[in-house]
C-alpha atoms as a PDB file:
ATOM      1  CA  UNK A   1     -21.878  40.792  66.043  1.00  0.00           C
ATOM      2  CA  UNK A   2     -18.668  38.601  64.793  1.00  0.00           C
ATOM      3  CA  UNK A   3     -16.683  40.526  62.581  1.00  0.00           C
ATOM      4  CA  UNK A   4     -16.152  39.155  58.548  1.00  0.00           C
ATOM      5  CA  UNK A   5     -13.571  37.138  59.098  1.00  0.00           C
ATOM      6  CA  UNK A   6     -14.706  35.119  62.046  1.00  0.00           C
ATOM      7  CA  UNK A   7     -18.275  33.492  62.421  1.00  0.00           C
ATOM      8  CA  UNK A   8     -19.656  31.414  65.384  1.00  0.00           C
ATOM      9  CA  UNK A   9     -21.637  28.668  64.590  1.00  0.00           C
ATOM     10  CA  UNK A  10     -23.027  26.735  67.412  1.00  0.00           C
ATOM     11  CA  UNK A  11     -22.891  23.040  67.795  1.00  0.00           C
ATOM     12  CA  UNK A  12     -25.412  20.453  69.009  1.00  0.00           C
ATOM     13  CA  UNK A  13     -23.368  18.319  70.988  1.00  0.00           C
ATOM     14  CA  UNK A  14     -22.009  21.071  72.671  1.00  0.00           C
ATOM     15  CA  UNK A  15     -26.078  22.448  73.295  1.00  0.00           C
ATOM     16  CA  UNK A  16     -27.111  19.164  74.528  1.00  0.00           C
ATOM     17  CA  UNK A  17     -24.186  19.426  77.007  1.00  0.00           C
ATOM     18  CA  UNK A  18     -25.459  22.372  78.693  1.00  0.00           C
ATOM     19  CA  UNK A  19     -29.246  20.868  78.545  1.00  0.00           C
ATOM     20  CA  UNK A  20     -30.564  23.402  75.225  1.00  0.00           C
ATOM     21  CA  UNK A  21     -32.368  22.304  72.514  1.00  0.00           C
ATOM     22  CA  UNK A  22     -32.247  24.314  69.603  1.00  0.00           C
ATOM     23  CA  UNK A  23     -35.293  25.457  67.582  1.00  0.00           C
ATOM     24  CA  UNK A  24     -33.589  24.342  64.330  1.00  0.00           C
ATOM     25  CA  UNK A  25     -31.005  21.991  62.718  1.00  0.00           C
ATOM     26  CA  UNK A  26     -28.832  23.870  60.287  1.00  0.00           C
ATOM     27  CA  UNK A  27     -27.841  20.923  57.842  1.00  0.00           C
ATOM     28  CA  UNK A  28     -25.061  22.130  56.161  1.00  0.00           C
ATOM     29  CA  UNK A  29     -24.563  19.106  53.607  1.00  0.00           C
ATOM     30  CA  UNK A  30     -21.693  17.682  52.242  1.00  0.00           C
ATOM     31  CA  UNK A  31     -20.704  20.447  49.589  1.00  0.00           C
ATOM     32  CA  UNK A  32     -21.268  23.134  52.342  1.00  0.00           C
ATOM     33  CA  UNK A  33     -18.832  21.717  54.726  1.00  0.00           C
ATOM     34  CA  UNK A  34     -15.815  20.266  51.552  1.00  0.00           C
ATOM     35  CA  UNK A  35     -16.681  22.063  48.429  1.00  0.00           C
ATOM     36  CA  UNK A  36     -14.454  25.535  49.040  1.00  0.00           C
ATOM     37  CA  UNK A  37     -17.008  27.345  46.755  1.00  0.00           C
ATOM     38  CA  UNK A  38     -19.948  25.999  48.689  1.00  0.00           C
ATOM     39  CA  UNK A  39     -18.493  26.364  52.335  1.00  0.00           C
ATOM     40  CA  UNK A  40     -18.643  30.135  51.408  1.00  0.00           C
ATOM     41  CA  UNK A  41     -22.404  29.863  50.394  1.00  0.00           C
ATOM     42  CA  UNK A  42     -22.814  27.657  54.248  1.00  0.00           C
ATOM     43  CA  UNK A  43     -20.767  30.396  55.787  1.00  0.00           C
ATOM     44  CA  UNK A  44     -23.578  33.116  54.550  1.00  0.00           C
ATOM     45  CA  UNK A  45     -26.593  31.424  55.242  1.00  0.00           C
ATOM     46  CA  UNK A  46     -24.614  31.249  59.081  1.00  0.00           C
ATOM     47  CA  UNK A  47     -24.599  34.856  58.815  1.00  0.00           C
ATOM     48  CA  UNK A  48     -27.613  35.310  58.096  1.00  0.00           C
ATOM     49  CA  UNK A  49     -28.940  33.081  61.134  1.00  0.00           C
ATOM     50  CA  UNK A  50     -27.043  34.995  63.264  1.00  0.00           C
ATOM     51  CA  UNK A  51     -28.355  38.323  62.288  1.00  0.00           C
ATOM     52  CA  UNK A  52     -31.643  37.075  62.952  1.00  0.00           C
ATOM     53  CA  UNK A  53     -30.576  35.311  66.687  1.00  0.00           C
ATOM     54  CA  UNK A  54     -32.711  32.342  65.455  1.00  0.00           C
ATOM     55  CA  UNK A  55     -32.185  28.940  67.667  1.00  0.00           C
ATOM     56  CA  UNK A  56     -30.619  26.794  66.070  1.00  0.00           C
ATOM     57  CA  UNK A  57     -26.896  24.200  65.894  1.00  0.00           C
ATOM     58  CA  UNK A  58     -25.204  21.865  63.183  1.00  0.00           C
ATOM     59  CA  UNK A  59     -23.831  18.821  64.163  1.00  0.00           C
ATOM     60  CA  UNK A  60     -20.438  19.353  62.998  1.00  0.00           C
ATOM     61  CA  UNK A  61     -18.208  16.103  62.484  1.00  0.00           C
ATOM     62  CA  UNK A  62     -21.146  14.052  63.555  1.00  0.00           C
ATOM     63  CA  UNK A  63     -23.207  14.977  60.502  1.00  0.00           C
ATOM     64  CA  UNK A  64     -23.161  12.523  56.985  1.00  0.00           C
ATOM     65  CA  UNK A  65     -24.439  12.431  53.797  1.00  0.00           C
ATOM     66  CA  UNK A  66     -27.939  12.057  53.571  1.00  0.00           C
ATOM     67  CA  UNK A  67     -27.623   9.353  51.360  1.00  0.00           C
ATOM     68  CA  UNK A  68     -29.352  10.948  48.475  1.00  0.00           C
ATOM     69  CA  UNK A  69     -26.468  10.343  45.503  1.00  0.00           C
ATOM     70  CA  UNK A  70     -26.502   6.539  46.750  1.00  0.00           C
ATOM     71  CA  UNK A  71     -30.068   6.162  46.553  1.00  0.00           C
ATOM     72  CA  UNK A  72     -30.752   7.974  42.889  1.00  0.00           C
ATOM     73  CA  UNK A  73     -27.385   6.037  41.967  1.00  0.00           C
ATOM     74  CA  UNK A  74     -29.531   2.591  42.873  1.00  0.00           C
ATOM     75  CA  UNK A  75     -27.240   1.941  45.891  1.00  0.00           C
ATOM     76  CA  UNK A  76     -30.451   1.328  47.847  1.00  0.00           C
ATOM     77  CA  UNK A  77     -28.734  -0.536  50.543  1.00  0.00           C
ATOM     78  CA  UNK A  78     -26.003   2.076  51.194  1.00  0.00           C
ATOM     79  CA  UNK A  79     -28.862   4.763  51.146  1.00  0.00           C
ATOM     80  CA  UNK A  80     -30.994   3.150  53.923  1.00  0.00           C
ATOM     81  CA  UNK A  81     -27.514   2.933  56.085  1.00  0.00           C
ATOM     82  CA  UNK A  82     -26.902   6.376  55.980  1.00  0.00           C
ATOM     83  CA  UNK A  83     -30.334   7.342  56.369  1.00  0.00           C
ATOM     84  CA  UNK A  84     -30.986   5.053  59.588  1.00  0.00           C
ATOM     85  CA  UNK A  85     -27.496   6.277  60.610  1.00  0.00           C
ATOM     86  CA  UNK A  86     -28.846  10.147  60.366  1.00  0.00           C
ATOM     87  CA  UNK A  87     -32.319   9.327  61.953  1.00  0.00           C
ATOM     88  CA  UNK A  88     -30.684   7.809  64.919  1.00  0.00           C
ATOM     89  CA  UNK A  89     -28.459  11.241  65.519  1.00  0.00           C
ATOM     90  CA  UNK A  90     -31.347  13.367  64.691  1.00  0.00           C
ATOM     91  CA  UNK A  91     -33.644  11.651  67.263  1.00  0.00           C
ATOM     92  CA  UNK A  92     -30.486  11.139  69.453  1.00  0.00           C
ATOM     93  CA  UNK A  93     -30.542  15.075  69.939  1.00  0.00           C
ATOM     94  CA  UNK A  94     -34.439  15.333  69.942  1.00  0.00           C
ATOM     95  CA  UNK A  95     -34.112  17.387  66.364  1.00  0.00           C
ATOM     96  CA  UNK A  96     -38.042  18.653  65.158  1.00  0.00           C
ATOM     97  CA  UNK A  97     -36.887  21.271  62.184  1.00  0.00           C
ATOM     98  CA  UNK A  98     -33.935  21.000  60.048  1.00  0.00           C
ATOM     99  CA  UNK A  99     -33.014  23.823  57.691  1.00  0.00           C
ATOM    100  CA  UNK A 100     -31.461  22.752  54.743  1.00  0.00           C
ATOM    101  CA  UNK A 101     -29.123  24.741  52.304  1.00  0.00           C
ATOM    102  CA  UNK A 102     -29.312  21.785  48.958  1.00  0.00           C
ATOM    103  CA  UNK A 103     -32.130  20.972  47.547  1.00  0.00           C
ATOM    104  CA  UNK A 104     -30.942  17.471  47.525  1.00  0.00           C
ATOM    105  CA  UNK A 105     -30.598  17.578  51.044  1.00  0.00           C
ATOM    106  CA  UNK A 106     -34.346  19.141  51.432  1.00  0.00           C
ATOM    107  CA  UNK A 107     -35.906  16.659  49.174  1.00  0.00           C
ATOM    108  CA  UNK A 108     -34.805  13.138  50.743  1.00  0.00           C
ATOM    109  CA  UNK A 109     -35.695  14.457  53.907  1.00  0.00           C
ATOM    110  CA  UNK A 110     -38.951  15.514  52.868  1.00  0.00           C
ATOM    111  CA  UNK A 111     -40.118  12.957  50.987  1.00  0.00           C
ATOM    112  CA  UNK A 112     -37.837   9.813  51.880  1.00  0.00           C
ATOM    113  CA  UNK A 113     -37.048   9.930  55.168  1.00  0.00           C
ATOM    114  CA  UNK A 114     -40.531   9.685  56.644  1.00  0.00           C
ATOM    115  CA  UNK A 115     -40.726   6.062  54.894  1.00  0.00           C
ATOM    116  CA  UNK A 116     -37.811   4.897  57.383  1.00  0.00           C
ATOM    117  CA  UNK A 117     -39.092   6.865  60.860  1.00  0.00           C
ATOM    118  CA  UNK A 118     -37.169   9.807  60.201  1.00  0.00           C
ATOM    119  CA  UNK A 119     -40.197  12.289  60.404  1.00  0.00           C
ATOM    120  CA  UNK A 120     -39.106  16.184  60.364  1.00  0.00           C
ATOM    121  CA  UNK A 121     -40.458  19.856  59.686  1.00  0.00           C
ATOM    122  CA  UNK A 122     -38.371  20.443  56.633  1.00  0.00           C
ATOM    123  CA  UNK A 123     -37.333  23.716  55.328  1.00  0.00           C
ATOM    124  CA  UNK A 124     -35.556  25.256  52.819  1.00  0.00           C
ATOM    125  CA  UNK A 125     -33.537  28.005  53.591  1.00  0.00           C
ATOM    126  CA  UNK A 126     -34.817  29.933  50.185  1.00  0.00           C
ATOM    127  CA  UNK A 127     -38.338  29.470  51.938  1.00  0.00           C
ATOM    128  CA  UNK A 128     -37.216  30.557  55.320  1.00  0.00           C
ATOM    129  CA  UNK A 129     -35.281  33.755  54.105  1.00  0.00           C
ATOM    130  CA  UNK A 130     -38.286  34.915  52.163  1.00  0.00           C
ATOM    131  CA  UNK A 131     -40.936  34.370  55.499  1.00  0.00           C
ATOM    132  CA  UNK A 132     -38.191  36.984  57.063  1.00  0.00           C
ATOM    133  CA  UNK A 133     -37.969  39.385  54.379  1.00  0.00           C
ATOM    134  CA  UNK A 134     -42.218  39.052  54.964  1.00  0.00           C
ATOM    135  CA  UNK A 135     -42.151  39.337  58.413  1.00  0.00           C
ATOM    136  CA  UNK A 136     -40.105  42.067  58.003  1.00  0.00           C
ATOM    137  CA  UNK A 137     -37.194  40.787  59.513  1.00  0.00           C
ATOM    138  CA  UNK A 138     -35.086  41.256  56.597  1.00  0.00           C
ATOM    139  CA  UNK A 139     -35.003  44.224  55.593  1.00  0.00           C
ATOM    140  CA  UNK A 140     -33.302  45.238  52.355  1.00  0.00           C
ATOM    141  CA  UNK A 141     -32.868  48.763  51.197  1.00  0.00           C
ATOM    142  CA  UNK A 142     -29.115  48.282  49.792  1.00  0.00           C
ATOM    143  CA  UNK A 143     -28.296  50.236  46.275  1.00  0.00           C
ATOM    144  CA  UNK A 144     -25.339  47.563  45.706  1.00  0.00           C
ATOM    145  CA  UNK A 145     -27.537  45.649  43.125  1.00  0.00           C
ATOM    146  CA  UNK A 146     -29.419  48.769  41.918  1.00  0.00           C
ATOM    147  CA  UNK A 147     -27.882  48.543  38.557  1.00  0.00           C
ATOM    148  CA  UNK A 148     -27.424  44.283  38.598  1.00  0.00           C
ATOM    149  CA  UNK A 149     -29.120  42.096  35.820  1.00  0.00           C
ATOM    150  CA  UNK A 150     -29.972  38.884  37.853  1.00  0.00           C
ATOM    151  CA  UNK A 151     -31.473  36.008  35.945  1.00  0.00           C
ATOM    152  CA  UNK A 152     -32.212  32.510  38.386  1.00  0.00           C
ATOM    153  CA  UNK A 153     -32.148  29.086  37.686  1.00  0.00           C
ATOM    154  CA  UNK A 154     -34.402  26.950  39.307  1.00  0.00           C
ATOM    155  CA  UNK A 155     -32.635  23.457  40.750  1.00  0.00           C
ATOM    156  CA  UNK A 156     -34.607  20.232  39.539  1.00  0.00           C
ATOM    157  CA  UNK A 157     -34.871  19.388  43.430  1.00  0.00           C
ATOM    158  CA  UNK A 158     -36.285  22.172  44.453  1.00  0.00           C
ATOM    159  CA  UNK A 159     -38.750  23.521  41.728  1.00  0.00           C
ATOM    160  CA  UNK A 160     -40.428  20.299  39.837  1.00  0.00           C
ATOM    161  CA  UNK A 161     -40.102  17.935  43.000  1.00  0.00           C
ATOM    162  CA  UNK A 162     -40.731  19.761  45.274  1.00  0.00           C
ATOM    163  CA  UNK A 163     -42.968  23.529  43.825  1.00  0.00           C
ATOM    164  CA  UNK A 164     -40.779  26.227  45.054  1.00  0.00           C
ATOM    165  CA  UNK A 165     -40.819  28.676  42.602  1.00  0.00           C
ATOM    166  CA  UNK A 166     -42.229  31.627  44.236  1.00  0.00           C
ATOM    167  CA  UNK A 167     -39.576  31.953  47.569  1.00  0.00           C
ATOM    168  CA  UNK A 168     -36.422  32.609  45.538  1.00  0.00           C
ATOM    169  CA  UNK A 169     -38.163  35.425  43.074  1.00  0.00           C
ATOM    170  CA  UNK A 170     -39.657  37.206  46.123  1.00  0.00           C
ATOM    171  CA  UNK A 171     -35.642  37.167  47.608  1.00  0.00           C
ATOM    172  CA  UNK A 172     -34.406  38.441  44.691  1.00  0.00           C
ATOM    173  CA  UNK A 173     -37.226  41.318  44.339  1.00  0.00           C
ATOM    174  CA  UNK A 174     -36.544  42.144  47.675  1.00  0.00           C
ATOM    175  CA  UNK A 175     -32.874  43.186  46.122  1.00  0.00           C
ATOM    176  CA  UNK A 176     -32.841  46.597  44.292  1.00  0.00           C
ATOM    177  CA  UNK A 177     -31.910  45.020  41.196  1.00  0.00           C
ATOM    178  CA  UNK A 178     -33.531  43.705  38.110  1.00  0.00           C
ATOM    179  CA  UNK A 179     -34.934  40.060  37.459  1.00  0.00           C
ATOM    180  CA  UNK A 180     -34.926  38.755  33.882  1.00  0.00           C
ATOM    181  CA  UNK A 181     -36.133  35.034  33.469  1.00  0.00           C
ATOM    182  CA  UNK A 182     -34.579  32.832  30.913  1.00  0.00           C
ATOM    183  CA  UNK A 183     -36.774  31.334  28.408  1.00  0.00           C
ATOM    184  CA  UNK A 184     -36.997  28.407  30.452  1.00  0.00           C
ATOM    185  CA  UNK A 185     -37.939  28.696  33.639  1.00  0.00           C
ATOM    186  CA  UNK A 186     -40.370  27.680  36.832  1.00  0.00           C
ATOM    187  CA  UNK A 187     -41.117  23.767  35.828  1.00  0.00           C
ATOM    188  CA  UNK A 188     -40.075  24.417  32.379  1.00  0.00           C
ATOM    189  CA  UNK A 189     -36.718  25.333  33.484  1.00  0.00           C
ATOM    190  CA  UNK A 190     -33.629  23.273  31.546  1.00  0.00           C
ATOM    191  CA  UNK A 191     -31.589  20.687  34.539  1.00  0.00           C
ATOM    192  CA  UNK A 192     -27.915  21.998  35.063  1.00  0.00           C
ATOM    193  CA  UNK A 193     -26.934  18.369  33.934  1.00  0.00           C
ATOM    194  CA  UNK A 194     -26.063  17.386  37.516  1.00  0.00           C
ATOM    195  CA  UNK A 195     -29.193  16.338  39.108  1.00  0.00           C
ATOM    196  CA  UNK A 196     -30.099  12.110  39.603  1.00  0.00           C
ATOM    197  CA  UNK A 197     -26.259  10.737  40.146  1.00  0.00           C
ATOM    198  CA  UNK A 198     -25.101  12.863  37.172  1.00  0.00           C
ATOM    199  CA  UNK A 199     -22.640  14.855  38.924  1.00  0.00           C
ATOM    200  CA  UNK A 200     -20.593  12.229  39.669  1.00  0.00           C
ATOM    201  CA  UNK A 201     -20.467  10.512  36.604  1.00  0.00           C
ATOM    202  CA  UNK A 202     -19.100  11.392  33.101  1.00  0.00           C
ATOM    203  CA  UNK A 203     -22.089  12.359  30.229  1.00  0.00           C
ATOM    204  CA  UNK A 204     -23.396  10.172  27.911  1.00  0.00           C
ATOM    205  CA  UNK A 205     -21.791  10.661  24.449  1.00  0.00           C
ATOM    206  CA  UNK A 206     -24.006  13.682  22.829  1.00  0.00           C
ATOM    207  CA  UNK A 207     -23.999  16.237  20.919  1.00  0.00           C
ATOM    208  CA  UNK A 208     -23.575  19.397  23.203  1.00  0.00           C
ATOM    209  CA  UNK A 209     -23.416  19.054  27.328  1.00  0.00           C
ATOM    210  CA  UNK A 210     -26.346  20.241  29.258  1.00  0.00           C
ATOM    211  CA  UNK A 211     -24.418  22.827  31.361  1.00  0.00           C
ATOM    212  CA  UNK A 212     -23.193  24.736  28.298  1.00  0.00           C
ATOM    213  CA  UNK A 213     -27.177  24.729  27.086  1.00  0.00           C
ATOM    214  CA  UNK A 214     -28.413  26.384  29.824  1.00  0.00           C
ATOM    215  CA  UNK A 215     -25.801  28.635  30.717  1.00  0.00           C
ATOM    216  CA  UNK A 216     -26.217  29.538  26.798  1.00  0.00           C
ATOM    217  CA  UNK A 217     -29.676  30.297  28.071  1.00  0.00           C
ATOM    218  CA  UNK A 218     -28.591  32.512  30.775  1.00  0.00           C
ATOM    219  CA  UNK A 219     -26.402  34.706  28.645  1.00  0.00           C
ATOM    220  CA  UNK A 220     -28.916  35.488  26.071  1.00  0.00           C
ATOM    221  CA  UNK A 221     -31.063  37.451  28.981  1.00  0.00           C
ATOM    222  CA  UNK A 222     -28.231  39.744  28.713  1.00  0.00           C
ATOM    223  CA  UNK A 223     -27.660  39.289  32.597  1.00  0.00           C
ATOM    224  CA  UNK A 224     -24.696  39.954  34.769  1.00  0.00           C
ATOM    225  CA  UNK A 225     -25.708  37.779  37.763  1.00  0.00           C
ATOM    226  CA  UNK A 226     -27.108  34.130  37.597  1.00  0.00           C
ATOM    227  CA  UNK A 227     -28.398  33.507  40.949  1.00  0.00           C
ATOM    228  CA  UNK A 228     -28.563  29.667  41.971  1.00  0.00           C
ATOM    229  CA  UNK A 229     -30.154  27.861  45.173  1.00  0.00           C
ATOM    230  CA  UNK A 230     -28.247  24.441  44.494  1.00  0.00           C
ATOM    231  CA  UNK A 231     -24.432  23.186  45.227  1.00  0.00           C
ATOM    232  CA  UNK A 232     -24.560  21.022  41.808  1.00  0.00           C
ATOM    233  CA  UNK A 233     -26.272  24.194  39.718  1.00  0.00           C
ATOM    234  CA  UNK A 234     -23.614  26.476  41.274  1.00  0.00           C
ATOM    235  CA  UNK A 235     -21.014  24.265  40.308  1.00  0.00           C
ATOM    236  CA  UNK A 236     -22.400  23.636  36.874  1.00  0.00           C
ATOM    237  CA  UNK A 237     -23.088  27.111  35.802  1.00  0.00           C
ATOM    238  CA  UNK A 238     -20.093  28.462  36.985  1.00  0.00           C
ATOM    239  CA  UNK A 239     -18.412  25.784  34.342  1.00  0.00           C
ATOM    240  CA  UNK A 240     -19.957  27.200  31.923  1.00  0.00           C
ATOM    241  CA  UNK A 241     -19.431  30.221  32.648  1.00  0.00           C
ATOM    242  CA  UNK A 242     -15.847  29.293  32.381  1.00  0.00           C
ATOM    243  CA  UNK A 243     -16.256  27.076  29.250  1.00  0.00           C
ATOM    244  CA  UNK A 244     -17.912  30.282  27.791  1.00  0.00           C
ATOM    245  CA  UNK A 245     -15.384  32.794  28.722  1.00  0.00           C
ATOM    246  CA  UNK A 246     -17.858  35.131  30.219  1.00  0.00           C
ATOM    247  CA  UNK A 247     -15.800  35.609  33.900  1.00  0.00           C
ATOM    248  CA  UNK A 248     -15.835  39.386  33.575  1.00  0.00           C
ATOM    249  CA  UNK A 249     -19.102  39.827  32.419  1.00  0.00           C
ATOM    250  CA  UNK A 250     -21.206  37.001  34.470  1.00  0.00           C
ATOM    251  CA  UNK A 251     -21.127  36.094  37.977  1.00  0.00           C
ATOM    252  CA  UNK A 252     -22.765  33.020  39.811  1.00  0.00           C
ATOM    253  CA  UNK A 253     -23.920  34.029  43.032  1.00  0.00           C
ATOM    254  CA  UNK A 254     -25.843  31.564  45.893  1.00  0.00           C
ATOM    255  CA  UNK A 255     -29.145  33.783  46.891  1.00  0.00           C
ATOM    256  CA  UNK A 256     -27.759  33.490  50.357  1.00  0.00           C
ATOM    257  CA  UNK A 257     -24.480  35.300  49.252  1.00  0.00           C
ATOM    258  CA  UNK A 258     -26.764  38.003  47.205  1.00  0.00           C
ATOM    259  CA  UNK A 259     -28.475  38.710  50.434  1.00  0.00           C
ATOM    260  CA  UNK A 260     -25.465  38.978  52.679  1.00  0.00           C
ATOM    261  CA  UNK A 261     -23.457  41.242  50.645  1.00  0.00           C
ATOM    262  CA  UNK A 262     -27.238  43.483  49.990  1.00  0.00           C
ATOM    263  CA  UNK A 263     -26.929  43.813  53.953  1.00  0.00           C
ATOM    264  CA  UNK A 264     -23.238  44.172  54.382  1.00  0.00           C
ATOM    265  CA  UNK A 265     -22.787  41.904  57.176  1.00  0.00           C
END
């Protein structure tokens, strides 16, 4: 296996050169491959691929945004170019399951793309880690955690559209470590503030910012660890984690960086 500082990630166009097809499209999204906090959280989720030898390739340069902040912007125009720009590259390489590491990502091309032709097996990567830890696959018998307080928030895009509450619990109680919900959670669960276009706009005026409520949230379950599944949660929470001055006593942590350091690899 690579060692920590180098990781091999294969490439589709260099696949469909030699005539393979792999099993799945790793999507890495556009805060996984410019966002330096989020290429770390792509980087796991590689290593975690690779320590399972599953099949699968990103597209590298030729990847693009899905489209998803133009569309829930109301660019509607610019969102169908990108998307019939992806669907043609997708079906260009013959892609049939596309892993996905933002629930943004997951959501338009679950429930979006089909309207346009682009038709895919869809999966989340919280989803697929979870079917290995069942399988067996994953097996996690680390201590590292043993005395971590985790609490999770649950992205908009990935809990109330889309129901997947249960994956991202089962990861994190398959970590020696303990889970404490916040007071709102599964589809009661508070936004980050990010979600719809937000995180690329500044807030309505208001009385108090949505970030700094739920990360107030957060702190009150007296944890040290507030595990996120989302580019735009990490980056929120980790705000106000900032904003709060809590750096030495909190930590944000992607699940996919919770279970590569709980396995060492």
């Amino acid at each position: 296996m690579e060692n920590k500082e180098s990781i091999k990630v294969p490439v589709m166009a260099d696949l469909a050169s030699r005539g393979e097809t792999p099993e799945y499209l790793f999507w890495v999204g556009c805060a996984g491959a410019f966002d330096d906090r989020y290429k770390k959280v792509a980087r796991a989720f590689a290593r975690v691929l690779n320590h399972l030898d599953i099949s699968y390739a990103v597209l590298g340069k030729e990847e693009s945004c899905t489209g998803d902040p133009a569309r829930r912007a109301g660019n509607e125009m610019l969102f169908q170019m990108q998307a019939l720009s992806n669907i043609s590259v997708l079906d260009g390489y013959g892609v049939k399951k596309i892993l996905t590491i933002c629930p943004h990502c997951y959501n338009i091309f679950k429930n979006d793309y089909p309207d346009l032709g682009g038709k895919y097996e869809v999966v989340n990567y919280t989803v697929f880690i979870q079917e290995q830890i069942k399988k067996g696959k994953l097996k996690i018998d680390s201590a590292k955690f043993k005395n971590s307080r985790i609490t999770y928030h649950d992205p908009c895009y990935l809990g109330r559209a889309n129901g997947i509450y249960d994956a991202p619990r089962e990861i994190l109680k398959a970590i020696p470590s303990s889970l404490i919900e916040m007071k709102r959670n599964r589809n009661s669960a508070l936004c980050c503030g990010a979600g719809g276009g937000q995180m690329f706009k500044e807030a309505e005026e208001g009385h108090k910012e949505i970030f700094i409520e739920r990360i107030e949230e957060a702190i009150e379950t007296g944890a040290d660890i507030v595990a996120t599944a989302c580019p735009f949660c990490m980056t929120m929470l980790t705000d106000g984690i900032k904003y709060k001055n809590k750096e030495e006593k909190m930590k944000n942590y992607d699940l996919a960086e919770l279970i590569v350091q709980a396995l060492d690899l």
